[in-house]
C-alpha atoms as a PDB file:
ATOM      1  CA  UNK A   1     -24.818   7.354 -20.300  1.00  0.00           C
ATOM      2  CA  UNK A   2     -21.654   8.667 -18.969  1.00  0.00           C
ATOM      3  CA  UNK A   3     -19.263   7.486 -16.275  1.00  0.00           C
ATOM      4  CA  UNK A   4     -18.004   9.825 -13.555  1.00  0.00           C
ATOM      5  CA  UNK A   5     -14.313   9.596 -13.182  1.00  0.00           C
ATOM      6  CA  UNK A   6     -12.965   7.913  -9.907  1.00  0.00           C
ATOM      7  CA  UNK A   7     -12.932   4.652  -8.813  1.00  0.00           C
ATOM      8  CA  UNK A   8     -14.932   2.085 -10.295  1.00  0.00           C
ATOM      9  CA  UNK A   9     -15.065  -2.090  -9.712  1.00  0.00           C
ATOM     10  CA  UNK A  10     -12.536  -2.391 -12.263  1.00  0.00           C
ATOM     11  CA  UNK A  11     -10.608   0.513 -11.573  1.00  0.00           C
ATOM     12  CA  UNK A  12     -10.091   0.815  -7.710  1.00  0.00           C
ATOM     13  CA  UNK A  13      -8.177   3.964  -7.741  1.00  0.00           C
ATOM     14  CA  UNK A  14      -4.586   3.298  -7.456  1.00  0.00           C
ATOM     15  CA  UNK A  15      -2.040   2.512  -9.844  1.00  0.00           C
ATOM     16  CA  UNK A  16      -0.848  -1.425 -10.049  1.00  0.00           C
ATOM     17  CA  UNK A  17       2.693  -0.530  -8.163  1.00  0.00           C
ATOM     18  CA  UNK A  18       0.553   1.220  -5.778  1.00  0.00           C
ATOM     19  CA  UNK A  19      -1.470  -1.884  -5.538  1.00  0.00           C
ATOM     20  CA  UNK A  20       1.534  -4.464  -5.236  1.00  0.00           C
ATOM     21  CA  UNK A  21       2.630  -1.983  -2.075  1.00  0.00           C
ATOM     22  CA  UNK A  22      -1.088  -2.337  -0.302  1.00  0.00           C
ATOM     23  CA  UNK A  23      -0.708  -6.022  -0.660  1.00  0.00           C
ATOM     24  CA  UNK A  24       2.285  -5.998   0.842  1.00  0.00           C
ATOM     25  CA  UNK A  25       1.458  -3.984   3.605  1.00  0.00           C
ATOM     26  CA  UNK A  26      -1.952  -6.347   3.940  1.00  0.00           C
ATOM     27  CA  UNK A  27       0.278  -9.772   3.936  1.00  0.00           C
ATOM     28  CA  UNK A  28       3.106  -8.583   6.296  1.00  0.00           C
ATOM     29  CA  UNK A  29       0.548  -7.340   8.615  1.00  0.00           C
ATOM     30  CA  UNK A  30      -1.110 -10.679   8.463  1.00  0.00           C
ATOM     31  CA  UNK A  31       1.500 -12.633   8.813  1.00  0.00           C
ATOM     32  CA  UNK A  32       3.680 -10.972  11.240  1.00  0.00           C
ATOM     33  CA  UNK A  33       1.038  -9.225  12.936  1.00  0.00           C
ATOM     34  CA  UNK A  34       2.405  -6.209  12.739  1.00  0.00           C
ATOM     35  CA  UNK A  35       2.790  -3.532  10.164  1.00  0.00           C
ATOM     36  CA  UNK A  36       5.754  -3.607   8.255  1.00  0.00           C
ATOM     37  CA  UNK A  37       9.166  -1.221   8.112  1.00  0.00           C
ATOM     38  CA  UNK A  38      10.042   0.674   5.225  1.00  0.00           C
ATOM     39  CA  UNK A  39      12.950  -1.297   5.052  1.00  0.00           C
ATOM     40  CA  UNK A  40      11.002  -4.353   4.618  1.00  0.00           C
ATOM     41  CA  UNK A  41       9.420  -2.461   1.504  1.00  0.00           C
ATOM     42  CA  UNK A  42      12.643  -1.990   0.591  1.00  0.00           C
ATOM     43  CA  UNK A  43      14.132  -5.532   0.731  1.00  0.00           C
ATOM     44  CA  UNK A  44      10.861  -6.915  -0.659  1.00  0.00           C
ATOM     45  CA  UNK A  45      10.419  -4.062  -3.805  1.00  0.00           C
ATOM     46  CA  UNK A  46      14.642  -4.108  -4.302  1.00  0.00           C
ATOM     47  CA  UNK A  47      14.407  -0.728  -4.338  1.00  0.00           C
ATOM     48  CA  UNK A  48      15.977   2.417  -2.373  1.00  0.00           C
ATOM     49  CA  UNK A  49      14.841   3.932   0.889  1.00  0.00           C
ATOM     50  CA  UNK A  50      13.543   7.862  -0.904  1.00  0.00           C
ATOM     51  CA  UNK A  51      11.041   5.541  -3.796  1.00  0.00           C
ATOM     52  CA  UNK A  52       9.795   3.492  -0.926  1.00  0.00           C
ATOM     53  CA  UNK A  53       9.335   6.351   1.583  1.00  0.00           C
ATOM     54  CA  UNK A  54       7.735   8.736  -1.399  1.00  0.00           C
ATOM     55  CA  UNK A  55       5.123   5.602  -2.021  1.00  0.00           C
ATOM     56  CA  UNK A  56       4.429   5.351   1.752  1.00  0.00           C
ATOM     57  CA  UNK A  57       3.612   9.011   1.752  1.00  0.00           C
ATOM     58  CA  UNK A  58       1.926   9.118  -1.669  1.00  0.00           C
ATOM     59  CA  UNK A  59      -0.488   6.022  -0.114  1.00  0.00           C
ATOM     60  CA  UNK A  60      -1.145   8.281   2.793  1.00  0.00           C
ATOM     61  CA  UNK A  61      -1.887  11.040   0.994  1.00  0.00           C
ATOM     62  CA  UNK A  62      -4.090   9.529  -1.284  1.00  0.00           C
ATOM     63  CA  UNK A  63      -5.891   7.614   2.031  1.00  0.00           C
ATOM     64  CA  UNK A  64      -4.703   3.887   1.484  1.00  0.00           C
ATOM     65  CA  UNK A  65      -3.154   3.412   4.010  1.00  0.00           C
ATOM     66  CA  UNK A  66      -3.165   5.097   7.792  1.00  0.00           C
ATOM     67  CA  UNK A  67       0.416   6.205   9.874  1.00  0.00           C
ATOM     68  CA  UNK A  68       0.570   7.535  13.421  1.00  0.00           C
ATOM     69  CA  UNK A  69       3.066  10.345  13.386  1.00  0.00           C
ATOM     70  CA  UNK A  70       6.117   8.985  15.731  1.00  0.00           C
ATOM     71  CA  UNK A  71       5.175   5.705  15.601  1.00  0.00           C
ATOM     72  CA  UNK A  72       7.077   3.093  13.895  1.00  0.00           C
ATOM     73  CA  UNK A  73       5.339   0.291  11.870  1.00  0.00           C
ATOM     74  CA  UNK A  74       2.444   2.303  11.976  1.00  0.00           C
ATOM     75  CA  UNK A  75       1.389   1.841   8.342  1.00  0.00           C
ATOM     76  CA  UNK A  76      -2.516   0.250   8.216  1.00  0.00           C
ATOM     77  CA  UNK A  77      -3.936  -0.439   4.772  1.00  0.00           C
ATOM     78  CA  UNK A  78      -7.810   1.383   5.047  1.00  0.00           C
ATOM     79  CA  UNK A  79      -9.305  -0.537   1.975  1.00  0.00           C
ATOM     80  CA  UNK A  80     -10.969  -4.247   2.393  1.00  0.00           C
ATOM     81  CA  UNK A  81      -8.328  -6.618   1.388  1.00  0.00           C
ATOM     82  CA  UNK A  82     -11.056  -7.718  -1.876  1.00  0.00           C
ATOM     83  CA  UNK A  83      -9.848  -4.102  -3.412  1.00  0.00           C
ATOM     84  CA  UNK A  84      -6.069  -5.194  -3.056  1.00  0.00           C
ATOM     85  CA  UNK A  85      -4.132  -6.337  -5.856  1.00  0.00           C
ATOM     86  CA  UNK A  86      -3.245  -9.827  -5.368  1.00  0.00           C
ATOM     87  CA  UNK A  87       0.706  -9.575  -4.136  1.00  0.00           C
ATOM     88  CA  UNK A  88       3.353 -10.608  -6.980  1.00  0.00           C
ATOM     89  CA  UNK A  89       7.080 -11.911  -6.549  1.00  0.00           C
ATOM     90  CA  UNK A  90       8.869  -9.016  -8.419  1.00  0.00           C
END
């Protein structure tokens, strides 16, 4: 029997740095009950503003995660938090 490609249980669809920025997005919403900047990517990942801003548009293209055009902190993880990588101290 063969597999279709795409997502499966063990393969949720996006890569594991992809993953580590979901759960980010997932605990900073949680905790601070809001969504969070792209500088707070930033400062968390230790990386530059044009990686961090190329993931946050690579998430939305791919349909992780939902922005309103305009609207800062906008950035809303659409999977159930189960399908999120757990969130690692990098």
């Amino acid at each position: 029997m063969s597999q279709k490609s795409g997502a499966t249980r063990r393969d949720p669809g996006f890569t594991e740095k992809q993953g580590q920025y979901l759960a980010f997005i997932y605990t900073y919403s949680h905790m601070f009950r809001r969504a969070p900047a792209e500088a707070d990517m930033q400062r968390h990942s230790r990386v530059a503003p044009p990686p961090v801003h190329q993931m946050v548009l690579t998430l939305e293209r791919a349909g992780f995660i939902r922005r309103q055009p305009g609207v800062a902190r906008s950035a809303a993880a659409t999977l159930p938090i189960h399908a999120v990588s757990a969130l690692r101290d990098e």
